[in-house]
PDB file of N, CA and C in Angstrom:
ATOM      1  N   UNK A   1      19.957   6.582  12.555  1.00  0.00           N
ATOM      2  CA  UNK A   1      21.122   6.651  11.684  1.00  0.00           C
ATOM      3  C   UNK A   1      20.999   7.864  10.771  1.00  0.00           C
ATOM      4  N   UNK A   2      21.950   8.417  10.374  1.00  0.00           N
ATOM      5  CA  UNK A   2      22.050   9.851   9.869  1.00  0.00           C
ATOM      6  C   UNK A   2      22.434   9.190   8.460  1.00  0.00           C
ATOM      7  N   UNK A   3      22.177  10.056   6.932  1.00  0.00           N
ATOM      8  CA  UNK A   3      22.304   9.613   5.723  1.00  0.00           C
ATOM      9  C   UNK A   3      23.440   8.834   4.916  1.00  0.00           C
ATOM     10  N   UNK A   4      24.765   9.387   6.234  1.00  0.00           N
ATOM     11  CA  UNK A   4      25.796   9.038   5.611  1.00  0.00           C
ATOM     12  C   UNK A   4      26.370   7.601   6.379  1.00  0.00           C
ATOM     13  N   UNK A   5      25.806   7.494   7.435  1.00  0.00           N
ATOM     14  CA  UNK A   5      25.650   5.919   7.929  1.00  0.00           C
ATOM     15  C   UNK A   5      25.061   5.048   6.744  1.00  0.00           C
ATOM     16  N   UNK A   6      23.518   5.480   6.596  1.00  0.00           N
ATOM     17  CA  UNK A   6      22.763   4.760   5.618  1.00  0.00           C
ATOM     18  C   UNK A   6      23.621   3.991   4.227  1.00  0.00           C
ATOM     19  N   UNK A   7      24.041   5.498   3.868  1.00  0.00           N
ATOM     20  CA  UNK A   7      25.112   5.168   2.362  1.00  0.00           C
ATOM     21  C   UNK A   7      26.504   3.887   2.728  1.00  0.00           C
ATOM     22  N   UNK A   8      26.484   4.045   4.389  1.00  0.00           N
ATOM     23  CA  UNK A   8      27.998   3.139   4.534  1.00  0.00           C
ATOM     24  C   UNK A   8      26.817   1.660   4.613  1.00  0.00           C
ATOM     25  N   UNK A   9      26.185   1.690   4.899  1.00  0.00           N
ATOM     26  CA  UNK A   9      25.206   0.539   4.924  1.00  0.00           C
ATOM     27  C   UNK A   9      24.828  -0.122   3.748  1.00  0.00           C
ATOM     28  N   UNK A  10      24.611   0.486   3.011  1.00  0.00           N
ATOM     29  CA  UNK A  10      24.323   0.234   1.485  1.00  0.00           C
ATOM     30  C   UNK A  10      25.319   0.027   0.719  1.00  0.00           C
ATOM     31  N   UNK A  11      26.059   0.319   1.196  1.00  0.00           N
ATOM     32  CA  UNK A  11      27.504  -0.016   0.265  1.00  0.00           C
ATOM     33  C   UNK A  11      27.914  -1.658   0.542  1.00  0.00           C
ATOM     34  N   UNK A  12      27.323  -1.715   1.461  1.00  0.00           N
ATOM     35  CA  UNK A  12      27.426  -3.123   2.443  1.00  0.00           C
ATOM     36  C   UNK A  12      26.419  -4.543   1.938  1.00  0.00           C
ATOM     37  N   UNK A  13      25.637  -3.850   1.791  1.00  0.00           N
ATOM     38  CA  UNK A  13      24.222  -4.512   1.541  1.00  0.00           C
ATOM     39  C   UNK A  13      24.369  -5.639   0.304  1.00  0.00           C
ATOM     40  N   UNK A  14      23.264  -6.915   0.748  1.00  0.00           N
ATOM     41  CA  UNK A  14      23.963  -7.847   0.134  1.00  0.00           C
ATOM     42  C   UNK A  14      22.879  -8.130  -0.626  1.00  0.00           C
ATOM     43  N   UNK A  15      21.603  -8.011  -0.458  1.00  0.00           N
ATOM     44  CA  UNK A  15      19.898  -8.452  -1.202  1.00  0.00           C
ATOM     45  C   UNK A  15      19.412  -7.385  -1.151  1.00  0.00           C
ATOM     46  N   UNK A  16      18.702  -7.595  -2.188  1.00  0.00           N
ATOM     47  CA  UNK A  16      17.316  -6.682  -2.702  1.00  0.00           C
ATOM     48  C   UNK A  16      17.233  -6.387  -1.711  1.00  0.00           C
ATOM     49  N   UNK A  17      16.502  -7.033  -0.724  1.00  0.00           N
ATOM     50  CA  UNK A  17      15.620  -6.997   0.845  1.00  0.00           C
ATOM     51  C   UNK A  17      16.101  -6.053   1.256  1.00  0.00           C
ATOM     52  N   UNK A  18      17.443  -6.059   1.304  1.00  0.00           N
ATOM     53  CA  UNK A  18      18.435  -5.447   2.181  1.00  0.00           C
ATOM     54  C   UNK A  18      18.661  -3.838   1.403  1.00  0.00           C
ATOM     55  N   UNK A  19      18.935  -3.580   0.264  1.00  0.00           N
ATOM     56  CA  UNK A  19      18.708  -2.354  -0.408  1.00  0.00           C
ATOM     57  C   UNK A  19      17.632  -1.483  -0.559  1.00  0.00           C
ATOM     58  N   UNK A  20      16.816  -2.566  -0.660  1.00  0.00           N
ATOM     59  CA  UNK A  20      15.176  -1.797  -0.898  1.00  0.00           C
ATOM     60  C   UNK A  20      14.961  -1.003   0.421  1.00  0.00           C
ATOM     61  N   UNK A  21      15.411  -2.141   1.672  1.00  0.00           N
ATOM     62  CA  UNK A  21      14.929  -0.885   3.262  1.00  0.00           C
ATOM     63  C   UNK A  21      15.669  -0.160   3.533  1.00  0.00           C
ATOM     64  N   UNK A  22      16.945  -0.057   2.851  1.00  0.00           N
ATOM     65  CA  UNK A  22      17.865   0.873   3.409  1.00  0.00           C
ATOM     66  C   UNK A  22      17.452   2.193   2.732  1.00  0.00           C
ATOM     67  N   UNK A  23      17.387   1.958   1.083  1.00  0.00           N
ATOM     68  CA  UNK A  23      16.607   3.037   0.056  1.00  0.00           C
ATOM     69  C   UNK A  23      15.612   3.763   0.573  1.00  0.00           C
ATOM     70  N   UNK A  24      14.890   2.823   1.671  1.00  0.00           N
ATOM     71  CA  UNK A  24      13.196   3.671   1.886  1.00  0.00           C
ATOM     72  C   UNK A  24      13.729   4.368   3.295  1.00  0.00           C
ATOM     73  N   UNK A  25      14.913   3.674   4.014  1.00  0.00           N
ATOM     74  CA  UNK A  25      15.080   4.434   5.126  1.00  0.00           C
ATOM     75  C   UNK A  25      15.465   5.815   4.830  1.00  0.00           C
ATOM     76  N   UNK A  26      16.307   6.125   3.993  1.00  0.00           N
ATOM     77  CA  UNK A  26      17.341   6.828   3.387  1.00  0.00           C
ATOM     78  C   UNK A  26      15.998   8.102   3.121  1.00  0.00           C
ATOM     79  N   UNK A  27      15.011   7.801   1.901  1.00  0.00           N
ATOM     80  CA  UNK A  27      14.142   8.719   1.794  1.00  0.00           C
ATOM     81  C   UNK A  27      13.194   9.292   2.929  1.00  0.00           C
ATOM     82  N   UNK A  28      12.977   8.485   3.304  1.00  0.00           N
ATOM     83  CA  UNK A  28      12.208   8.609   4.808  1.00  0.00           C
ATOM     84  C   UNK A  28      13.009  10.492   5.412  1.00  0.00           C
ATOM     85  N   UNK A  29      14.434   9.766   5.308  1.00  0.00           N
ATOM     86  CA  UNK A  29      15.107  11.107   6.023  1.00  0.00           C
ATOM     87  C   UNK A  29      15.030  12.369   5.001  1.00  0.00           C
ATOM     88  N   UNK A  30      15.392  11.618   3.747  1.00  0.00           N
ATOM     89  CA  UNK A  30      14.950  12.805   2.926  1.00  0.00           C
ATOM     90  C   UNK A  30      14.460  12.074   1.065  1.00  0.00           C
ATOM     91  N   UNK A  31      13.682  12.567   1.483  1.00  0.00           N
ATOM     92  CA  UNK A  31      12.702  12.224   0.650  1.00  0.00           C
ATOM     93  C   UNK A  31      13.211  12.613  -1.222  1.00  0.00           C
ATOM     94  N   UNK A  32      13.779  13.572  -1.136  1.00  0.00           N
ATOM     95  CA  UNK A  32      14.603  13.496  -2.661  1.00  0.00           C
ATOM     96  C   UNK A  32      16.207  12.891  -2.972  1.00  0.00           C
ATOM     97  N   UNK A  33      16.820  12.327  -1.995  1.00  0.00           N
ATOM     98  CA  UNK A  33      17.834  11.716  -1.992  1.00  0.00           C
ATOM     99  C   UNK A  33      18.365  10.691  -3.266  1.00  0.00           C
ATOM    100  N   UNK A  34      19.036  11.212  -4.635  1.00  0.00           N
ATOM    101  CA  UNK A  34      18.811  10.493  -5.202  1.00  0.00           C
ATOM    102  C   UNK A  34      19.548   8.554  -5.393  1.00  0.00           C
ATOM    103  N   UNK A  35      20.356   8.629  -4.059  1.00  0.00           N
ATOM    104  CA  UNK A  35      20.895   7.587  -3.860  1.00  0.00           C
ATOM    105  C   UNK A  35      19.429   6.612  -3.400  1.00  0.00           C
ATOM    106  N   UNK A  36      18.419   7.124  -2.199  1.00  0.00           N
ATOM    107  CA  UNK A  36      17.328   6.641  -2.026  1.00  0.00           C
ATOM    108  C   UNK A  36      16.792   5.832  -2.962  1.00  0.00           C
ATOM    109  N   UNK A  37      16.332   6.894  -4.228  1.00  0.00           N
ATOM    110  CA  UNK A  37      15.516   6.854  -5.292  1.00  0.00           C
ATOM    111  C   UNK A  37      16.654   5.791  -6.217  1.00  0.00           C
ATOM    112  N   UNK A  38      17.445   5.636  -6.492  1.00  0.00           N
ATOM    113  CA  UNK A  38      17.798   4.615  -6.905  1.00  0.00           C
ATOM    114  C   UNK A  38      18.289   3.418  -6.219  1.00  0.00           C
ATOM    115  N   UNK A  39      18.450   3.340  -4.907  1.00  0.00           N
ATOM    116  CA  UNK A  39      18.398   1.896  -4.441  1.00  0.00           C
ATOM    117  C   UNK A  39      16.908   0.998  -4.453  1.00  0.00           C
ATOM    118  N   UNK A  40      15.766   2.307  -4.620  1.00  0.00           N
ATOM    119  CA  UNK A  40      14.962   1.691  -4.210  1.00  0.00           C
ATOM    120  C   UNK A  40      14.351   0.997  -5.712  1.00  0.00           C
ATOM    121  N   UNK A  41      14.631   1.730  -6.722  1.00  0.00           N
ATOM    122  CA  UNK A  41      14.494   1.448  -8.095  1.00  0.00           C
ATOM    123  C   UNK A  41      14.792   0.426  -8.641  1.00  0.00           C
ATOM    124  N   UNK A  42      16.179   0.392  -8.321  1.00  0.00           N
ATOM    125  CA  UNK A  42      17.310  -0.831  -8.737  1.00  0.00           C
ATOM    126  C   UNK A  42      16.344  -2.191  -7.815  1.00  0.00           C
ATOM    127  N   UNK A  43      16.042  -2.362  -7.361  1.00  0.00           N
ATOM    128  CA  UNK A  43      15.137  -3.632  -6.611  1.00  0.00           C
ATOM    129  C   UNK A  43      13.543  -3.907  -7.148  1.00  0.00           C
ATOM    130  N   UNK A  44      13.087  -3.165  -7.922  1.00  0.00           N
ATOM    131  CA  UNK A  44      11.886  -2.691  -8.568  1.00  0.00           C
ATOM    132  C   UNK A  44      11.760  -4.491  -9.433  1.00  0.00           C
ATOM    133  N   UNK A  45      10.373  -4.871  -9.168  1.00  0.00           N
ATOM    134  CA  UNK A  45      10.794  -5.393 -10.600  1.00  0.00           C
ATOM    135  C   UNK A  45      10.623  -5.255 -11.844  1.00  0.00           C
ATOM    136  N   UNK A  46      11.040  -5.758 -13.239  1.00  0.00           N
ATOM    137  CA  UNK A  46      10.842  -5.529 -14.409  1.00  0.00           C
ATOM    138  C   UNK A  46       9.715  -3.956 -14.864  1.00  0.00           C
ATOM    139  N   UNK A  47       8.258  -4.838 -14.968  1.00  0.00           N
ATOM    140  CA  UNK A  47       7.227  -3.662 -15.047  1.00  0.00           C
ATOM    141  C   UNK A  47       7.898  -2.569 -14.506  1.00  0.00           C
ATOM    142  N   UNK A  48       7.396  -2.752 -13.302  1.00  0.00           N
ATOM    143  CA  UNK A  48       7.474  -1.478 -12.460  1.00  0.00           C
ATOM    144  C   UNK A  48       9.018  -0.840 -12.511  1.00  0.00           C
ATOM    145  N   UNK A  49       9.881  -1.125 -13.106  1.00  0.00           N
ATOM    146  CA  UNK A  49      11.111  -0.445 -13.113  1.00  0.00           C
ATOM    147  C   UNK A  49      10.565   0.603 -14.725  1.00  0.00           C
ATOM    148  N   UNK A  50      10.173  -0.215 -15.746  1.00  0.00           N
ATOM    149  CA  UNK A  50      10.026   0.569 -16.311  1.00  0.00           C
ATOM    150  C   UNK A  50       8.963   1.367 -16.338  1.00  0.00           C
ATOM    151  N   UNK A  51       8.298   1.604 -15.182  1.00  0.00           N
ATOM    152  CA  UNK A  51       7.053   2.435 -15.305  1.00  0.00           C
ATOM    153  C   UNK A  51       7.467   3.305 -14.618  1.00  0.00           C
ATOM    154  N   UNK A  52       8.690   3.199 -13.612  1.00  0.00           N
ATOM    155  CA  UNK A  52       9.276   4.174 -13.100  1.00  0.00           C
ATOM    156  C   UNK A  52      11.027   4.937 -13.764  1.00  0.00           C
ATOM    157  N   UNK A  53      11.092   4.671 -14.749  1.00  0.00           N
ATOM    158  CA  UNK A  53      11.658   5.135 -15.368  1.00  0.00           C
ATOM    159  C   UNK A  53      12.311   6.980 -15.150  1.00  0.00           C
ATOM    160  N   UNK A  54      11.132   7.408 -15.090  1.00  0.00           N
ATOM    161  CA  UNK A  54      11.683   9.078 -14.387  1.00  0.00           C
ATOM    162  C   UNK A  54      12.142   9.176 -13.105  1.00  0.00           C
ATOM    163  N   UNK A  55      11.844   8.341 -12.460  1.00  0.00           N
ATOM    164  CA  UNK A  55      12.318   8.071 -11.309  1.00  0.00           C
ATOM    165  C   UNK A  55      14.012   7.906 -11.328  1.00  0.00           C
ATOM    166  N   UNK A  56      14.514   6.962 -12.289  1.00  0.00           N
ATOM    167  CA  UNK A  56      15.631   6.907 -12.523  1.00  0.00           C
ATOM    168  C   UNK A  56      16.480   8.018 -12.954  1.00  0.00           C
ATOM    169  N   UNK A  57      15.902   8.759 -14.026  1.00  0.00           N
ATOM    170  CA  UNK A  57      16.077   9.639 -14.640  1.00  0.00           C
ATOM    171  C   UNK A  57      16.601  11.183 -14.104  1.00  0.00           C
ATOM    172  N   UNK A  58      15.543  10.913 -12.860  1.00  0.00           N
ATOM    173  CA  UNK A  58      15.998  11.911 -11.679  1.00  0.00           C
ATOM    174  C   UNK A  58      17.428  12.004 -10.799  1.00  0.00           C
ATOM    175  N   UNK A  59      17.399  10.492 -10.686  1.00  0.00           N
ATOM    176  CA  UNK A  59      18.133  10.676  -9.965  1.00  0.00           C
ATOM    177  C   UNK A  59      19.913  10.270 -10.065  1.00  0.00           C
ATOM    178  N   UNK A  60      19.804   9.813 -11.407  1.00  0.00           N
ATOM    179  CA  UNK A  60      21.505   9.882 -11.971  1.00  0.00           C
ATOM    180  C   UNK A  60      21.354  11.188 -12.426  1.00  0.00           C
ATOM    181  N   UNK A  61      20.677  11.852 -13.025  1.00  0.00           N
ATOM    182  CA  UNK A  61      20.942  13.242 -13.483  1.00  0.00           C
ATOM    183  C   UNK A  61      21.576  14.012 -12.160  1.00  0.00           C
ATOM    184  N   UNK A  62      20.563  13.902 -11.202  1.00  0.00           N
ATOM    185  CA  UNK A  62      20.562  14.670  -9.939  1.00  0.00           C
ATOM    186  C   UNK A  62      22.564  14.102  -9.166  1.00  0.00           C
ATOM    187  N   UNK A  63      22.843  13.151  -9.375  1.00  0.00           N
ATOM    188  CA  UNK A  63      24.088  12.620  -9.153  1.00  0.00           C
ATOM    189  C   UNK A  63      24.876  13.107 -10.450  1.00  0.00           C
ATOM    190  N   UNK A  64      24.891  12.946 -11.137  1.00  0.00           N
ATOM    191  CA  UNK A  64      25.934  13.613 -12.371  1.00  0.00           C
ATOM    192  C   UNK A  64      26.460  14.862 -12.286  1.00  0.00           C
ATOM    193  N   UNK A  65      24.829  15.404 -12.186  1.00  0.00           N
ATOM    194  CA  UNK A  65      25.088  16.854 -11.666  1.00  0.00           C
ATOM    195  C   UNK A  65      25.694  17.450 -10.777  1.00  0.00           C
ATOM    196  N   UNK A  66      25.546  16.476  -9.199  1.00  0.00           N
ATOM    197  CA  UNK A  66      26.215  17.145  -8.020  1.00  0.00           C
ATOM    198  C   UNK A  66      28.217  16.476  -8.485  1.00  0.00           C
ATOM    199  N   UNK A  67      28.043  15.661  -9.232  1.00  0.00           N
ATOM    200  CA  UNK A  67      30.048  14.883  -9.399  1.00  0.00           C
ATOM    201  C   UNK A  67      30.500  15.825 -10.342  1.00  0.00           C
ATOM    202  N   UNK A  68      29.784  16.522 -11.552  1.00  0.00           N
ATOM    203  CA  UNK A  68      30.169  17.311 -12.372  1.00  0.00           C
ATOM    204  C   UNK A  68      30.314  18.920 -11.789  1.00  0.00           C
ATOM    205  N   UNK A  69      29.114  19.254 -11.002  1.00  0.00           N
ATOM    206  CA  UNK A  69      29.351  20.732 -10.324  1.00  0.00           C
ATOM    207  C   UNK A  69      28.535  21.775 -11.753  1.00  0.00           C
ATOM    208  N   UNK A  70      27.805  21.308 -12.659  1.00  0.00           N
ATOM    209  CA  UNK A  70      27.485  22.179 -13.181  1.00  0.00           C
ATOM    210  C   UNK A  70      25.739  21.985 -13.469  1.00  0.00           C
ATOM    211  N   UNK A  71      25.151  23.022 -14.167  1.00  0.00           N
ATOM    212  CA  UNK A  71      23.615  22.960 -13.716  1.00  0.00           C
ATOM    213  C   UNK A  71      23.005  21.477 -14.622  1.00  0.00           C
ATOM    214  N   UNK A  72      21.826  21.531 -14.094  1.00  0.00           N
ATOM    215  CA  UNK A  72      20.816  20.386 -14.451  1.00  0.00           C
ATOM    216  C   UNK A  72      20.556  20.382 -15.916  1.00  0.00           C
ATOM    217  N   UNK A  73      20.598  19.286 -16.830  1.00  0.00           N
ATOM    218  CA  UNK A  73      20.194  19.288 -18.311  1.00  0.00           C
ATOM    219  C   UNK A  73      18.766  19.819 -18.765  1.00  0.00           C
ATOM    220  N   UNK A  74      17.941  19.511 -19.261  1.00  0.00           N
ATOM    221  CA  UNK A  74      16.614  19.880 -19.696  1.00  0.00           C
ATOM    222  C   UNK A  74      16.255  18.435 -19.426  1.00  0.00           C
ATOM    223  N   UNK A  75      15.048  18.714 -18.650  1.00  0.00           N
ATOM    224  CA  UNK A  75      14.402  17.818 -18.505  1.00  0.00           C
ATOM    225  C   UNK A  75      13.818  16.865 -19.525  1.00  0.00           C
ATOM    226  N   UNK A  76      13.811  15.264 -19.545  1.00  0.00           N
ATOM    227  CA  UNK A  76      13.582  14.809 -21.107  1.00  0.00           C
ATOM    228  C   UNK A  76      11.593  14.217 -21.145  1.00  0.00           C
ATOM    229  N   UNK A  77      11.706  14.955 -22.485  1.00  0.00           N
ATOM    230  CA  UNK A  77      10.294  14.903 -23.119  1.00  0.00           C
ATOM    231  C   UNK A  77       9.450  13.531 -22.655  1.00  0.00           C
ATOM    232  N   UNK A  78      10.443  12.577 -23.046  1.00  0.00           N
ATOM    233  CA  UNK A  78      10.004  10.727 -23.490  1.00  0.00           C
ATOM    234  C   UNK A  78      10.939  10.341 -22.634  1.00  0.00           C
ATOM    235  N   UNK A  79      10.844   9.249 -23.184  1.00  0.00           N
ATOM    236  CA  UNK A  79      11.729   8.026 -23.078  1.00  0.00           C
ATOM    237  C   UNK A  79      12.716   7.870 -23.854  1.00  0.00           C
ATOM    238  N   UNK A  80      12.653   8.506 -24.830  1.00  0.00           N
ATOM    239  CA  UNK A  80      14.202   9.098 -25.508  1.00  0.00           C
ATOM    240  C   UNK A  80      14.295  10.313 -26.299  1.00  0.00           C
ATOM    241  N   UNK A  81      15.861  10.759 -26.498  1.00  0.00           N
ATOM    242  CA  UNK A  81      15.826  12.253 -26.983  1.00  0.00           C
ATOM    243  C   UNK A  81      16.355  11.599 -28.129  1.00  0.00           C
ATOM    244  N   UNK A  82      15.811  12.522 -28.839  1.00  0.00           N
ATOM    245  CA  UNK A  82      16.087  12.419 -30.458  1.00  0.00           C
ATOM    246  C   UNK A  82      17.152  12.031 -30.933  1.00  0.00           C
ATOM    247  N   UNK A  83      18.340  12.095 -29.977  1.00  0.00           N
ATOM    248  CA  UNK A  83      20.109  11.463 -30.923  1.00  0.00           C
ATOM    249  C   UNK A  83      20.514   9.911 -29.988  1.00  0.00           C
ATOM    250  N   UNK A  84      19.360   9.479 -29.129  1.00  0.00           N
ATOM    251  CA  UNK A  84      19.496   8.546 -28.745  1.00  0.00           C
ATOM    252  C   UNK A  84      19.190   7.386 -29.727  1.00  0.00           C
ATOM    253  N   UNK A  85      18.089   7.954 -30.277  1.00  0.00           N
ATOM    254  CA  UNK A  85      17.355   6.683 -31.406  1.00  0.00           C
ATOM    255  C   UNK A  85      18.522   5.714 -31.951  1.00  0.00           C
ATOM    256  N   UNK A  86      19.368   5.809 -32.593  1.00  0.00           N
ATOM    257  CA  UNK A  86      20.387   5.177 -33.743  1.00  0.00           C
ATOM    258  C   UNK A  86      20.596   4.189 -32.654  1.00  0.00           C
ATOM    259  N   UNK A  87      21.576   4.714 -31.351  1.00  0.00           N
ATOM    260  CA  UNK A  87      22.390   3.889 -30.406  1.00  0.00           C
ATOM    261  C   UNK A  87      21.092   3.157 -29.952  1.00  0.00           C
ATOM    262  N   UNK A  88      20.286   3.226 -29.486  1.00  0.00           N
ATOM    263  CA  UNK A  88      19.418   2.187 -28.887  1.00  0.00           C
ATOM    264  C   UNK A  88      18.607   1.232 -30.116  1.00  0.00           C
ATOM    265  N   UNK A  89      18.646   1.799 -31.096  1.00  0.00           N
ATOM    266  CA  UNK A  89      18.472   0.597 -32.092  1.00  0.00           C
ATOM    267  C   UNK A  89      19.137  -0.066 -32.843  1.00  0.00           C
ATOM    268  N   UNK A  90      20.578   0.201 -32.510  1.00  0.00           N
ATOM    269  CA  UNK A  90      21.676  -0.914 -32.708  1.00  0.00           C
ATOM    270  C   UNK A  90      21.948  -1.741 -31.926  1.00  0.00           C
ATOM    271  N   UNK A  91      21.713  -1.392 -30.350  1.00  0.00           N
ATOM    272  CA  UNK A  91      21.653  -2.093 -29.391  1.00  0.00           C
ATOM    273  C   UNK A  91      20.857  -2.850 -29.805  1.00  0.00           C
ATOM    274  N   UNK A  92      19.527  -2.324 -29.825  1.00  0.00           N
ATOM    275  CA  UNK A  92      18.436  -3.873 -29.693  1.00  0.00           C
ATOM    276  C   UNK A  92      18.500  -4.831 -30.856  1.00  0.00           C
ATOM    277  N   UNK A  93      19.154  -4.310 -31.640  1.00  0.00           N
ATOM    278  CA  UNK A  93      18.898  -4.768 -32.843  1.00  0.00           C
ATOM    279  C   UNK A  93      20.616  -5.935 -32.973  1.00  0.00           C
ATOM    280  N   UNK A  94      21.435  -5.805 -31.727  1.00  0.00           N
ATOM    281  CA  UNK A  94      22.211  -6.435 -31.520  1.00  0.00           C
ATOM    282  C   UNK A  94      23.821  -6.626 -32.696  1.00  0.00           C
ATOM    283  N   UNK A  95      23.541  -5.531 -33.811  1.00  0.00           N
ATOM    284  CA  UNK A  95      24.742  -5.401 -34.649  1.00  0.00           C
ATOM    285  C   UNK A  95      24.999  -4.282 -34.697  1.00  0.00           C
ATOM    286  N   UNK A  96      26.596  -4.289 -35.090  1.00  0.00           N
ATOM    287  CA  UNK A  96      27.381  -3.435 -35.031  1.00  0.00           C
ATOM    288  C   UNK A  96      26.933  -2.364 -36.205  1.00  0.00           C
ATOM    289  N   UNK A  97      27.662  -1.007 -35.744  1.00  0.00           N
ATOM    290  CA  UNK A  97      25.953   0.283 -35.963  1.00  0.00           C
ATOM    291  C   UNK A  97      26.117   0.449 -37.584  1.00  0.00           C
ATOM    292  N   UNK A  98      25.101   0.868 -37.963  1.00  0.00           N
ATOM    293  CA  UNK A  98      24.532   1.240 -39.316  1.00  0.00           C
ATOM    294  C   UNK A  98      24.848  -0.564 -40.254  1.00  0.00           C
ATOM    295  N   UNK A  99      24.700  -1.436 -39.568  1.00  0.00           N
ATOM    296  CA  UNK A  99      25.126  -2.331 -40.873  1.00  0.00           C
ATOM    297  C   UNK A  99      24.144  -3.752 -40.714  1.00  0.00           C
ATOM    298  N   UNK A 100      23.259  -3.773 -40.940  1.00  0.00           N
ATOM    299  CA  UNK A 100      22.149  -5.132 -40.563  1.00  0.00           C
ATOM    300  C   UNK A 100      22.715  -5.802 -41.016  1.00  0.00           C
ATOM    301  N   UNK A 101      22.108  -7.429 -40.504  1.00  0.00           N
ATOM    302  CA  UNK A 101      22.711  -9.182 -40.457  1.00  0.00           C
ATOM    303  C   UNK A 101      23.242  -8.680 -41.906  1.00  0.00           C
ATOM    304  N   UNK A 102      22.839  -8.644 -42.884  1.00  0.00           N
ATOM    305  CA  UNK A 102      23.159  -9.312 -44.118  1.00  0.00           C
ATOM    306  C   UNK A 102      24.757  -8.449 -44.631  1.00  0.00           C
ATOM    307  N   UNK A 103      24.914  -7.365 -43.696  1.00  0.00           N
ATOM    308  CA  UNK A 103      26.395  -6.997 -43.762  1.00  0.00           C
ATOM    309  C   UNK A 103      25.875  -5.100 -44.726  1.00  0.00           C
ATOM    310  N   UNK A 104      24.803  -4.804 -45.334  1.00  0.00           N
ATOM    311  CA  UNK A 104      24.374  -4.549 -46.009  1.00  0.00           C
ATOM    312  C   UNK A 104      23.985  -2.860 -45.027  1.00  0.00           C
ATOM    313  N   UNK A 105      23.864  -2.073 -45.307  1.00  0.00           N
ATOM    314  CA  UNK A 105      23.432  -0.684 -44.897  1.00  0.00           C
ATOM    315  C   UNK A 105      22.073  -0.629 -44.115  1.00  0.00           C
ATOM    316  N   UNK A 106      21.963  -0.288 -43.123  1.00  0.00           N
ATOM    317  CA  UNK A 106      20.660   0.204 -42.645  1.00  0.00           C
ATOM    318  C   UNK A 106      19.901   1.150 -43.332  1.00  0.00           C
ATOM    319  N   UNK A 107      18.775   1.237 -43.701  1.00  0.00           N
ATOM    320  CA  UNK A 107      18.403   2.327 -44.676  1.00  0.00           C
ATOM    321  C   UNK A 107      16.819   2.313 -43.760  1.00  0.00           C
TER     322      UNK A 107
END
């Protein structure tokens, strides 16, 4: 099967089971494919998803990039860039931004 079979396959695909071999078939043919690299990710579990984290990183960039048509960002340092901080700690922190439970200012 040629890559773009694979992708009609995967679009199809109903289990992990079923994503994870299509993902490894997919790289097999080419090995930086970032549809590969994230089917095979997306089936990862927990730990290991986040230990593969650049893995991810690669490969929506590498897709953004080819839907947008313009060059690659800078590659990131961490696990987060510096104007991410606020939004991911309102997220975790589960309230609406700059204003903790008590209604009161984040400081």
């Amino acid at each position: 099967m040629n890559i773009e079979q694979l992708l009609d396959k995967l679009d199809e695909a109903q289990t992990n089971e079923e994503i994870r071999e299509i993902g490894q078939e997919i790289l097999a043919e080419d090995p930086q494919s970032p549809y590969g690299k994230l089917a095979v990710w997306e089936t990862m579990e927990y730990e290991e998803c986040v230990e593969n984290l650049d893995t991810l990183y690669e490969a929506l960039d590498t897709i953004k990039d080819g839907a947008a048509g313009h060059r690659r960002r800078p590659r990131r340092s961490g696990l987060l860039h510096d104007n991410d901080e606020p939004r991911i700690y309102t997220a975790l922190r589960g309230t609406p931004r700059g204003r903790a439970p008590s209604g009161k200012g984040v400081r």
